[in-house]
Protein backbone atom coordinates (compact mmCIF):
# COMPACT_ATOMS: atom_id res chain seq x y z
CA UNK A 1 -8.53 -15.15 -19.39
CA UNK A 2 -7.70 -11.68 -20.42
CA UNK A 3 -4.59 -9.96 -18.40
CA UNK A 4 -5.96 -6.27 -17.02
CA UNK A 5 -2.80 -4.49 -18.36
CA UNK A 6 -4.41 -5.49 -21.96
CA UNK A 7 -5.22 -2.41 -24.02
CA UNK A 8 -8.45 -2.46 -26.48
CA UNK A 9 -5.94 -3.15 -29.39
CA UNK A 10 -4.28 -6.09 -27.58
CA UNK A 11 -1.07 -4.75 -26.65
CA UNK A 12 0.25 -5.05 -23.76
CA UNK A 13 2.52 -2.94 -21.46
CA UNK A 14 4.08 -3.87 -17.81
CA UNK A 15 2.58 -2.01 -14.92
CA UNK A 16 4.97 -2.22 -11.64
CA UNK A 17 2.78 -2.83 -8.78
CA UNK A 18 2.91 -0.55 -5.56
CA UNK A 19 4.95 -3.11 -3.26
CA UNK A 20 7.70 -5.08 -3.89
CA UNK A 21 6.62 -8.94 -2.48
CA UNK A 22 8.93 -8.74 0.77
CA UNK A 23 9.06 -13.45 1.03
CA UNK A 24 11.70 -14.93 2.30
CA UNK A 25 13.12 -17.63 0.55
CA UNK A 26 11.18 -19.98 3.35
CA UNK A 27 8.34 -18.48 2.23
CA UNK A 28 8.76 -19.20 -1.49
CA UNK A 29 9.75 -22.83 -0.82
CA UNK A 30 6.24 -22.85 1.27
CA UNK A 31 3.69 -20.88 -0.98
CA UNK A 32 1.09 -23.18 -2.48
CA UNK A 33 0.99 -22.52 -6.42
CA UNK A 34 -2.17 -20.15 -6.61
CA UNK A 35 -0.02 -17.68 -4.30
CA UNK A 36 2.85 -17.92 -6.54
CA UNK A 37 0.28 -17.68 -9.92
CA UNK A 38 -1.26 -14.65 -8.45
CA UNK A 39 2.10 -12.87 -7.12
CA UNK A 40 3.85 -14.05 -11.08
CA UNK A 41 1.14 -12.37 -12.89
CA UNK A 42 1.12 -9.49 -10.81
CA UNK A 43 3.95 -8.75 -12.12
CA UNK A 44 3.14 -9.20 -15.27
CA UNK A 45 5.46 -12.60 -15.36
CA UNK A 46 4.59 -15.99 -16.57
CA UNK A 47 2.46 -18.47 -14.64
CA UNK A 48 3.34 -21.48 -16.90
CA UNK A 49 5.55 -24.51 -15.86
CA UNK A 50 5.21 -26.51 -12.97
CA UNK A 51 5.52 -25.79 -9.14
CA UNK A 52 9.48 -26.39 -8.25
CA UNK A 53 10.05 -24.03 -11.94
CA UNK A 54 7.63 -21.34 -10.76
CA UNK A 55 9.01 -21.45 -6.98
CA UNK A 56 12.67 -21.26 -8.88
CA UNK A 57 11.39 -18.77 -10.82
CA UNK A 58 10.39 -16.57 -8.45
CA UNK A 59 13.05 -16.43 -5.97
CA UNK A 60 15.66 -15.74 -8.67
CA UNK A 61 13.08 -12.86 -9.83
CA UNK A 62 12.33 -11.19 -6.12
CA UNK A 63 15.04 -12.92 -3.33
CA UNK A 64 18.08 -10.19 -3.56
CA UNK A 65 21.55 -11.78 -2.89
CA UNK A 66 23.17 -11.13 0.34
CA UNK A 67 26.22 -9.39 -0.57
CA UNK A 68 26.78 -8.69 3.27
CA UNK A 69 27.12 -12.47 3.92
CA UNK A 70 31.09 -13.04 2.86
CA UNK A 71 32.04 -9.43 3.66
CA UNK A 72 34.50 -8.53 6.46
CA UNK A 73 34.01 -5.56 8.62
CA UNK A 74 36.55 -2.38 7.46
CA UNK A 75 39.15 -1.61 9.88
């Protein structure tokens, strides 16, 4: 299968798409592995390993911590 961001002389280059994928982590745990194939190379990322990896994958690539979580209020 040849990637679209695939130049005549086989290079390749990264091409960020418009929208950042706005999942939840629920949602990765849910999304059937064609979603998560599609949304991976999208981005230009790899599609190999199996399910759990990719799911793994892709939460540690998109989810942003929540740095607001453990943080008190300033007086």
């Amino acid at each position: 299968m040849e990637m679209e961001s695939e130049k005549e002389n086989g290079a390749t280059f990264f091409q960020m798409p418009l929208h950042y994928p706005r999942y939840t982590q629920k949602d990765y745990q849910d999304m059937p592995e064609w979603k998560l194939d599609r949304l991976l190379a999208e981005y230009g990322l790899s599609t190999k390993g199996d399910l759990d990896y990719k799911r793994q994958f892709a939460m540690g690539a998109f989810l942003w911590p929540d740095f607001h979580h453990d943080q008190k209020p300033s007086p």
